[in-house]
PDB file of N, CA and C in Angstrom:
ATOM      1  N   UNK A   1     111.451 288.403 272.987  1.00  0.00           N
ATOM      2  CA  UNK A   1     112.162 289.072 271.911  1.00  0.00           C
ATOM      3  C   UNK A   1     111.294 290.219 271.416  1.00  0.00           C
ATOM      4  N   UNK A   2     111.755 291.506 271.545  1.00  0.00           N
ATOM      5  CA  UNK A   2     111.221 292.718 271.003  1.00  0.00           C
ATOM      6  C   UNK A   2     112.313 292.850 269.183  1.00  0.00           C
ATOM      7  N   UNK A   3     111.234 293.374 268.680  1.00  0.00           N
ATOM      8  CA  UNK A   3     111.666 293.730 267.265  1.00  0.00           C
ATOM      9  C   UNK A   3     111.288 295.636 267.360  1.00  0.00           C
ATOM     10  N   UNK A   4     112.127 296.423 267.132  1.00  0.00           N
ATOM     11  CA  UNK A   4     111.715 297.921 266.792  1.00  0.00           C
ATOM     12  C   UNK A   4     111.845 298.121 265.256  1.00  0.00           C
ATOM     13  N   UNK A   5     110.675 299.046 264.916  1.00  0.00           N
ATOM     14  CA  UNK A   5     110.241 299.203 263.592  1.00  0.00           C
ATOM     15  C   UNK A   5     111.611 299.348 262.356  1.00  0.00           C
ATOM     16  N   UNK A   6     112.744 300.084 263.344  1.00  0.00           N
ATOM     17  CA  UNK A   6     113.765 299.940 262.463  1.00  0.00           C
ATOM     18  C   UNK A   6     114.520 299.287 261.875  1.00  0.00           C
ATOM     19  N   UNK A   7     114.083 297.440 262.839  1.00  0.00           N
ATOM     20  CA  UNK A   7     114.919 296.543 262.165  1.00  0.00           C
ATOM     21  C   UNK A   7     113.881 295.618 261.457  1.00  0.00           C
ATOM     22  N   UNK A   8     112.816 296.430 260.665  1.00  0.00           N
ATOM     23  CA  UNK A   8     111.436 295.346 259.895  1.00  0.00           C
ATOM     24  C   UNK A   8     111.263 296.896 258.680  1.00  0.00           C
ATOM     25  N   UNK A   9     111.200 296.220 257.510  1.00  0.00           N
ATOM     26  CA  UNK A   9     110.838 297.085 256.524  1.00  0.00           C
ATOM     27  C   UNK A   9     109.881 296.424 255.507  1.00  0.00           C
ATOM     28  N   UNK A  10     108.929 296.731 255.318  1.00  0.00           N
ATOM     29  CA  UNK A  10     107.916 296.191 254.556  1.00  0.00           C
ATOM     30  C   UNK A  10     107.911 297.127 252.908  1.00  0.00           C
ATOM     31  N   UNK A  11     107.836 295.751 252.112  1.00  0.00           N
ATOM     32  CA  UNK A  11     107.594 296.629 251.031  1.00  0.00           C
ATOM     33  C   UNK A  11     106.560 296.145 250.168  1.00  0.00           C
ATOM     34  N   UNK A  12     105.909 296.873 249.679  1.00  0.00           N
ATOM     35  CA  UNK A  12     104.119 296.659 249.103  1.00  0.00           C
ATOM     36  C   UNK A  12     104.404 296.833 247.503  1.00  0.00           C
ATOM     37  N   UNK A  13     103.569 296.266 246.942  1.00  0.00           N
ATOM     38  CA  UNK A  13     103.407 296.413 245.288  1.00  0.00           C
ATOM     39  C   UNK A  13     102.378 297.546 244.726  1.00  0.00           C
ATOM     40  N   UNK A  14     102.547 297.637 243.681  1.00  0.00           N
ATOM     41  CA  UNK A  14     101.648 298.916 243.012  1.00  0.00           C
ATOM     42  C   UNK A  14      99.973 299.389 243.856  1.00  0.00           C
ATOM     43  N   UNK A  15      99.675 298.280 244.370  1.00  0.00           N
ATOM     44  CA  UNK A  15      98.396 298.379 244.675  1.00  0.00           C
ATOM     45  C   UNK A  15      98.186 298.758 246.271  1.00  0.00           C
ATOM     46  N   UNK A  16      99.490 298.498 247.412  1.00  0.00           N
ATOM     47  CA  UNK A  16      99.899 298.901 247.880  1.00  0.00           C
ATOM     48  C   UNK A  16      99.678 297.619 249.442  1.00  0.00           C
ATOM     49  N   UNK A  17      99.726 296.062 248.481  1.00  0.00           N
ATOM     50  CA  UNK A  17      99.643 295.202 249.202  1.00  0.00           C
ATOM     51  C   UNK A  17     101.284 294.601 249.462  1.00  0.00           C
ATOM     52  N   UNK A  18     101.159 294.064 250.907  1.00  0.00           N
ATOM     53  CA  UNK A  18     102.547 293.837 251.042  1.00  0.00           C
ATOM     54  C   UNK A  18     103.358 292.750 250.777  1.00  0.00           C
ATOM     55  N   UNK A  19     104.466 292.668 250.069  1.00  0.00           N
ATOM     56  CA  UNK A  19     105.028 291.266 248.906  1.00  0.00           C
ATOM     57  C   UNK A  19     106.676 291.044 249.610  1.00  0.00           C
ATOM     58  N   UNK A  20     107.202 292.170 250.459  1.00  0.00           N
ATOM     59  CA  UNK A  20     108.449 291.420 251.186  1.00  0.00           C
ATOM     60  C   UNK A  20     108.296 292.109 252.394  1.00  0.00           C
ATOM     61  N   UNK A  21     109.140 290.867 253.361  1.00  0.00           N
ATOM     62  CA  UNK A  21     109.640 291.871 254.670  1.00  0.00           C
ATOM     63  C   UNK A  21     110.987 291.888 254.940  1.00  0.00           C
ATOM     64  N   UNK A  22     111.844 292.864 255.139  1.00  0.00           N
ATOM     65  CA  UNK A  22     113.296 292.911 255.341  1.00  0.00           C
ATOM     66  C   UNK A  22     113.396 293.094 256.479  1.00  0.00           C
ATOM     67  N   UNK A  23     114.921 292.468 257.330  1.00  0.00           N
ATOM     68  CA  UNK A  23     114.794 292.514 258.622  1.00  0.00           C
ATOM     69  C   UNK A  23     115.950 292.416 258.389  1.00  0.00           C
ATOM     70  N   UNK A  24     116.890 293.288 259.634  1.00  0.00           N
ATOM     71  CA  UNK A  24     118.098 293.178 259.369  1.00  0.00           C
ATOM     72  C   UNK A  24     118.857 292.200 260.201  1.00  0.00           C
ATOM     73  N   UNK A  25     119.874 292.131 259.573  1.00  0.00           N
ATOM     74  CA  UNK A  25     120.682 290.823 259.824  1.00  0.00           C
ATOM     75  C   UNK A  25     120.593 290.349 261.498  1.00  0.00           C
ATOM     76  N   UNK A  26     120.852 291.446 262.427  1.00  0.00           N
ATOM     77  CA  UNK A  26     121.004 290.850 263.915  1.00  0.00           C
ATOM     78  C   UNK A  26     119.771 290.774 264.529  1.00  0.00           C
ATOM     79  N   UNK A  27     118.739 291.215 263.960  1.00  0.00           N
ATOM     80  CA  UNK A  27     117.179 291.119 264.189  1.00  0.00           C
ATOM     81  C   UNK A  27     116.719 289.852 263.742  1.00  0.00           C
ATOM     82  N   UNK A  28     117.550 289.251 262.441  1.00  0.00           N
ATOM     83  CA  UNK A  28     116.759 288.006 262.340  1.00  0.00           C
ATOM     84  C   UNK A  28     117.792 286.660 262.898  1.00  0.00           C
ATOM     85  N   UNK A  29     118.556 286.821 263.143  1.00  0.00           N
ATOM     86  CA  UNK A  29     119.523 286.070 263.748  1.00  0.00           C
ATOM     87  C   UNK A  29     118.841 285.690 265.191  1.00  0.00           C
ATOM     88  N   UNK A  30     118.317 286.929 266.024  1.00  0.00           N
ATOM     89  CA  UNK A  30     117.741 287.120 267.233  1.00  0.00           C
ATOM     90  C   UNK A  30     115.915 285.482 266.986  1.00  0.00           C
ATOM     91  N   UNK A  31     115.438 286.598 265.865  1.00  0.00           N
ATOM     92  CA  UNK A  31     114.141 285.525 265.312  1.00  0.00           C
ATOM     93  C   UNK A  31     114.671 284.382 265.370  1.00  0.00           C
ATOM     94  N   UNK A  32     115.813 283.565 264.578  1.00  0.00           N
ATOM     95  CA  UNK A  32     116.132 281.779 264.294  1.00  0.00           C
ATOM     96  C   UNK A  32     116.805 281.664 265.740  1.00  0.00           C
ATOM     97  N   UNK A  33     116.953 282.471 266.525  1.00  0.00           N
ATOM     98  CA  UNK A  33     117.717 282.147 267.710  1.00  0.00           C
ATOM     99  C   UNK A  33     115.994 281.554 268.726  1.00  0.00           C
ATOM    100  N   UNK A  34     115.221 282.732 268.605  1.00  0.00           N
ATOM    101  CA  UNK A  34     113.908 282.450 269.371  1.00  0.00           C
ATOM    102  C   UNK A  34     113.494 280.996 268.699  1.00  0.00           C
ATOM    103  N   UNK A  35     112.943 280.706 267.580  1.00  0.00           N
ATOM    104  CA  UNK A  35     112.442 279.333 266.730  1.00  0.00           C
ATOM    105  C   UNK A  35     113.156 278.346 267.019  1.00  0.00           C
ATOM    106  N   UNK A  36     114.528 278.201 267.400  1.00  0.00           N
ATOM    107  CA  UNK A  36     115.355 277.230 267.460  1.00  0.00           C
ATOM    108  C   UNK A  36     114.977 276.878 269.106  1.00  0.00           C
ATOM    109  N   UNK A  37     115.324 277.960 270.029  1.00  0.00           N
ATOM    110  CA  UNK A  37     114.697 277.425 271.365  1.00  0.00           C
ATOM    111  C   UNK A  37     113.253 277.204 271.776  1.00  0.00           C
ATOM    112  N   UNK A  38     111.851 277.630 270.975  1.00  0.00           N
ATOM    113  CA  UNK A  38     110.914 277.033 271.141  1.00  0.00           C
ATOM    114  C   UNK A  38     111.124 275.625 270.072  1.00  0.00           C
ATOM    115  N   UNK A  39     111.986 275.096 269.533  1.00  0.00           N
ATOM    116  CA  UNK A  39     111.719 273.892 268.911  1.00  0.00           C
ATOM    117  C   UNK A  39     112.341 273.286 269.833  1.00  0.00           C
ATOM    118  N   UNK A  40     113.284 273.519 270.739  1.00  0.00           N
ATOM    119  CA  UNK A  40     114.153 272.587 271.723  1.00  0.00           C
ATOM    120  C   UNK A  40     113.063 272.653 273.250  1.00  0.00           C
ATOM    121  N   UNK A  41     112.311 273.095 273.445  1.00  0.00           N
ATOM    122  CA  UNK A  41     111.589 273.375 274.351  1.00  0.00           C
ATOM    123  C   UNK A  41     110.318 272.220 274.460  1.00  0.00           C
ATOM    124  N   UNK A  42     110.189 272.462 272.865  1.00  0.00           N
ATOM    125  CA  UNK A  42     108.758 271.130 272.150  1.00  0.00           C
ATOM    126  C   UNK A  42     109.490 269.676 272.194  1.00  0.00           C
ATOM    127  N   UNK A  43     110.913 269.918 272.127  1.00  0.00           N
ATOM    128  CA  UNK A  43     111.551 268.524 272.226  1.00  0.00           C
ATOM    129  C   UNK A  43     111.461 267.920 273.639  1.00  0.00           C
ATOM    130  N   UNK A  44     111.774 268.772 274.642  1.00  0.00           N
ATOM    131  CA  UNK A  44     112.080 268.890 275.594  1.00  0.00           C
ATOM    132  C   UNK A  44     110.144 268.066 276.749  1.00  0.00           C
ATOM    133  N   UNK A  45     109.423 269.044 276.159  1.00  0.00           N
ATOM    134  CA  UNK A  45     108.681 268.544 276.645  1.00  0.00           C
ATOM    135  C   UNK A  45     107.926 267.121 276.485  1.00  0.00           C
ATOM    136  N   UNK A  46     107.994 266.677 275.012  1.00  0.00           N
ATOM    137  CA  UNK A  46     107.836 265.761 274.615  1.00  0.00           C
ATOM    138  C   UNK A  46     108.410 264.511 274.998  1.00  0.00           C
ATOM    139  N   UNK A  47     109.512 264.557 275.502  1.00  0.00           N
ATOM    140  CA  UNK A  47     110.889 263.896 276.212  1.00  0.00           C
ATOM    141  C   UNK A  47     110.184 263.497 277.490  1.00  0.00           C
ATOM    142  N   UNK A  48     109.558 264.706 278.337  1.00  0.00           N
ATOM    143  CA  UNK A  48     109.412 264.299 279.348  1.00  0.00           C
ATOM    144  C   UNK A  48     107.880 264.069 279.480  1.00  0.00           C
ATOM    145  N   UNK A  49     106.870 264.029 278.491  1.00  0.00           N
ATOM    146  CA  UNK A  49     105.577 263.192 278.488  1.00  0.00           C
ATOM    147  C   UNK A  49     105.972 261.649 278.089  1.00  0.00           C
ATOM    148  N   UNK A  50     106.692 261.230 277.269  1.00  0.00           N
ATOM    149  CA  UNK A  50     106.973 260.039 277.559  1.00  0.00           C
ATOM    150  C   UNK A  50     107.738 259.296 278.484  1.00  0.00           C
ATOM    151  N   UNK A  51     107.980 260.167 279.297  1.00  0.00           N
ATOM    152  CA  UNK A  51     109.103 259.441 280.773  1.00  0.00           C
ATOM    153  C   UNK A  51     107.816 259.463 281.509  1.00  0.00           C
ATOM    154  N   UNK A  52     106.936 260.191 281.994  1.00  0.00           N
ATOM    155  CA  UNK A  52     106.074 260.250 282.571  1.00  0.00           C
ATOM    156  C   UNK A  52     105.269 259.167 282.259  1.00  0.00           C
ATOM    157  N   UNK A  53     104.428 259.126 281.006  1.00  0.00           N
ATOM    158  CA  UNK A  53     103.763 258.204 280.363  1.00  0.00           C
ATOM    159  C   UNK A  53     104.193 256.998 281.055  1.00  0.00           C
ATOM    160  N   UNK A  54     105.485 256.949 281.191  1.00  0.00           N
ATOM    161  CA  UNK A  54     106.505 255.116 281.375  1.00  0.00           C
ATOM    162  C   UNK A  54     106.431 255.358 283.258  1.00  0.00           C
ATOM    163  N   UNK A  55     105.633 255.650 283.748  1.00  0.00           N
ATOM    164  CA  UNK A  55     105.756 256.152 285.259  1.00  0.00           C
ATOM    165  C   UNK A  55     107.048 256.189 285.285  1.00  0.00           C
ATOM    166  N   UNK A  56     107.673 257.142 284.853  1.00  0.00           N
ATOM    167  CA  UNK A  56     109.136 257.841 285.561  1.00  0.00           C
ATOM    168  C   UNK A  56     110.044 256.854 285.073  1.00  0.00           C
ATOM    169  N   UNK A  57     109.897 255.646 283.931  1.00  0.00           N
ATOM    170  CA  UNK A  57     111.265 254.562 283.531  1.00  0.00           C
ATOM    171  C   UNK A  57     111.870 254.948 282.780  1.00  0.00           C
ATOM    172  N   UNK A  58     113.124 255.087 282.565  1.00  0.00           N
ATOM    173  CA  UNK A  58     113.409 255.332 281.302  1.00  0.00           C
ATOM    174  C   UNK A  58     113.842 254.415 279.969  1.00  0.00           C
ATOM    175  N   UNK A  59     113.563 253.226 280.724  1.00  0.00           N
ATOM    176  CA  UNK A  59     113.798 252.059 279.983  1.00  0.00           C
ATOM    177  C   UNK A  59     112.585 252.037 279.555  1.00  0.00           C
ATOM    178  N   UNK A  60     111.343 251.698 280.176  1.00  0.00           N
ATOM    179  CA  UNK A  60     110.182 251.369 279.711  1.00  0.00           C
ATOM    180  C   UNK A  60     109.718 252.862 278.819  1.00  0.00           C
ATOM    181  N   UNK A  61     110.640 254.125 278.768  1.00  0.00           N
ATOM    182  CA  UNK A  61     110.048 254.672 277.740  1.00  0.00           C
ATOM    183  C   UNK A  61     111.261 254.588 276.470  1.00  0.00           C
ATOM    184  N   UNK A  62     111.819 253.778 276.833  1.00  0.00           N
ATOM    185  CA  UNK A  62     112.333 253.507 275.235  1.00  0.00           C
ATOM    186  C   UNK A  62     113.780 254.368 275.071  1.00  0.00           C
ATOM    187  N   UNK A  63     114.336 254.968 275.868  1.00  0.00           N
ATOM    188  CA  UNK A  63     115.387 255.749 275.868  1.00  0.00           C
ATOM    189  C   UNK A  63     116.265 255.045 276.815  1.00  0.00           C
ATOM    190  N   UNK A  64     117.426 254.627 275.888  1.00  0.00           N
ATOM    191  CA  UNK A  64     118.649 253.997 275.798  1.00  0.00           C
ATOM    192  C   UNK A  64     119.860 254.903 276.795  1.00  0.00           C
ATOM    193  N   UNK A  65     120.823 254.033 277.461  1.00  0.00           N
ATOM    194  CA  UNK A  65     121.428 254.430 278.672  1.00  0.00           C
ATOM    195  C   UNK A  65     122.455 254.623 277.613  1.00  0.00           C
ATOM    196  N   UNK A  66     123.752 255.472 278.485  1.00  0.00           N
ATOM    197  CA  UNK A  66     124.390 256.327 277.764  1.00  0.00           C
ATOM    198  C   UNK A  66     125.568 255.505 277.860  1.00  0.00           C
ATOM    199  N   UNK A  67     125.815 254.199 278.988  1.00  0.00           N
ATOM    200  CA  UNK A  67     126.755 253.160 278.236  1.00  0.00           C
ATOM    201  C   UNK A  67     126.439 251.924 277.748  1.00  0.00           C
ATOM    202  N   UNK A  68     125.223 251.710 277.392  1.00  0.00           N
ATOM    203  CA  UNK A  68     125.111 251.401 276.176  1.00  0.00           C
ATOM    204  C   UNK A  68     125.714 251.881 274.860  1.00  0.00           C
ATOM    205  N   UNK A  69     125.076 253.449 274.502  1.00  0.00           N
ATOM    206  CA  UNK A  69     125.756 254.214 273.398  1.00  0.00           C
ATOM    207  C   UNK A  69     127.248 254.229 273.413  1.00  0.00           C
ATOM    208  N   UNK A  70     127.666 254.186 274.460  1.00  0.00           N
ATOM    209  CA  UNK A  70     129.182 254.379 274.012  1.00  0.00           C
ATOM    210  C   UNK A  70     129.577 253.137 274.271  1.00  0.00           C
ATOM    211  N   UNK A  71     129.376 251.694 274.287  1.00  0.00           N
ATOM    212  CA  UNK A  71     129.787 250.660 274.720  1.00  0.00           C
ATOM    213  C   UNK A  71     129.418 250.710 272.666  1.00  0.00           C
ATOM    214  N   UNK A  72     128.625 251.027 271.991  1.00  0.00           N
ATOM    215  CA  UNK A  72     127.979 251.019 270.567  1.00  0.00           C
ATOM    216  C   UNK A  72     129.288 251.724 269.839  1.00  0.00           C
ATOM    217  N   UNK A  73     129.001 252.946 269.828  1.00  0.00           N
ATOM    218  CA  UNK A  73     130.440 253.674 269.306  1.00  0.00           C
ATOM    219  C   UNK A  73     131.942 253.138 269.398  1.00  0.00           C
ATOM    220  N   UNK A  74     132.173 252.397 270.822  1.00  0.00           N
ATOM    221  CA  UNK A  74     133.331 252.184 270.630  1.00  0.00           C
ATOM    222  C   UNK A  74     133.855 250.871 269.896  1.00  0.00           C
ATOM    223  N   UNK A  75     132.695 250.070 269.596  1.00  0.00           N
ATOM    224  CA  UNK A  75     132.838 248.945 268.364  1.00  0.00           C
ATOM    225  C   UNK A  75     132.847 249.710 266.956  1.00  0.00           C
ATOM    226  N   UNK A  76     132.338 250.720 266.849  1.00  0.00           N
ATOM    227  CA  UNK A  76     132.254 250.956 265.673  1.00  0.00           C
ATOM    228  C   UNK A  76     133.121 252.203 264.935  1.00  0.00           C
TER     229      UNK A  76
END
Protein backbone atom coordinates (compact mmCIF):
# COMPACT_ATOMS: atom_id res chain seq x y z
CA UNK A 1 0.00 0.00 0.00
CA UNK A 2 1.44 3.38 -1.22
CA UNK A 3 -0.03 6.58 0.45
CA UNK A 4 0.80 10.04 -1.82
CA UNK A 5 1.32 13.18 0.15
CA UNK A 6 -2.07 14.30 -1.06
CA UNK A 7 -4.06 11.89 0.71
CA UNK A 8 -2.03 12.66 4.45
CA UNK A 9 -2.25 16.22 5.88
CA UNK A 10 -0.53 16.99 8.99
CA UNK A 11 -1.38 19.66 11.21
CA UNK A 12 1.08 21.13 13.96
CA UNK A 13 0.31 23.49 16.95
CA UNK A 14 1.71 26.96 17.69
CA UNK A 15 5.10 25.62 18.31
CA UNK A 16 5.01 23.83 15.22
CA UNK A 17 4.78 20.19 16.71
CA UNK A 18 2.47 17.81 15.08
CA UNK A 19 -1.16 17.16 17.00
CA UNK A 20 -3.40 15.60 13.92
CA UNK A 21 -3.13 13.59 10.82
CA UNK A 22 -5.92 13.74 8.16
CA UNK A 23 -6.21 11.21 5.58
CA UNK A 24 -8.76 11.05 3.26
CA UNK A 25 -11.52 8.85 3.29
CA UNK A 26 -10.35 6.16 0.42
CA UNK A 27 -6.74 6.37 1.72
CA UNK A 28 -7.80 5.27 5.03
CA UNK A 29 -10.27 2.75 4.09
CA UNK A 30 -7.17 1.34 1.90
CA UNK A 31 -5.01 1.59 5.70
CA UNK A 32 -8.10 -0.66 7.81
CA UNK A 33 -8.22 -2.71 4.63
CA UNK A 34 -4.13 -3.38 4.98
CA UNK A 35 -4.52 -3.91 9.28
CA UNK A 36 -7.41 -6.12 8.82
CA UNK A 37 -5.39 -8.51 6.39
CA UNK A 38 -2.16 -8.47 8.41
CA UNK A 39 -4.46 -9.39 11.47
CA UNK A 40 -5.98 -12.35 9.35
CA UNK A 41 -2.55 -13.36 8.23
CA UNK A 42 -1.33 -13.45 12.28
CA UNK A 43 -4.48 -15.60 12.62
CA UNK A 44 -3.67 -17.57 9.93
CA UNK A 45 -0.32 -18.35 10.91
CA UNK A 46 -0.97 -19.06 14.32
CA UNK A 47 -3.63 -21.67 13.09
CA UNK A 48 -1.09 -23.36 11.40
CA UNK A 49 1.79 -23.43 14.29
CA UNK A 50 -0.59 -25.25 16.24
CA UNK A 51 -1.52 -27.93 13.55
CA UNK A 52 2.05 -28.35 13.17
CA UNK A 53 2.84 -28.32 16.88
CA UNK A 54 -0.05 -31.44 16.92
CA UNK A 55 2.26 -33.18 14.03
CA UNK A 56 -0.25 -32.28 11.34
CA UNK A 57 -3.71 -33.51 13.78
CA UNK A 58 -6.24 -31.57 13.86
CA UNK A 59 -7.88 -33.18 16.57
CA UNK A 60 -4.89 -33.34 18.73
CA UNK A 61 -4.64 -29.55 18.08
CA UNK A 62 -7.87 -28.89 19.47
CA UNK A 63 -9.84 -27.78 16.36
CA UNK A 64 -13.24 -29.22 16.08
CA UNK A 65 -14.62 -30.92 12.71
CA UNK A 66 -17.14 -29.05 10.88
CA UNK A 67 -19.90 -31.86 11.48
CA UNK A 68 -19.58 -31.74 14.63
CA UNK A 69 -20.44 -27.83 14.48
CA UNK A 70 -23.27 -28.28 12.50
CA UNK A 71 -24.50 -31.57 14.04
CA UNK A 72 -24.25 -28.47 17.36
CA UNK A 73 -26.25 -25.77 15.51
CA UNK A 74 -28.76 -27.91 14.30
CA UNK A 75 -29.92 -28.82 18.00
CA UNK A 76 -29.85 -25.51 18.80
Amino acid sequence: MELVREEIRILVDVDGKPTVVQVDWVAWQRIVAALEDAEDIGIAQAALAELNAAGGNPERAGWLRLEDLEETWARA
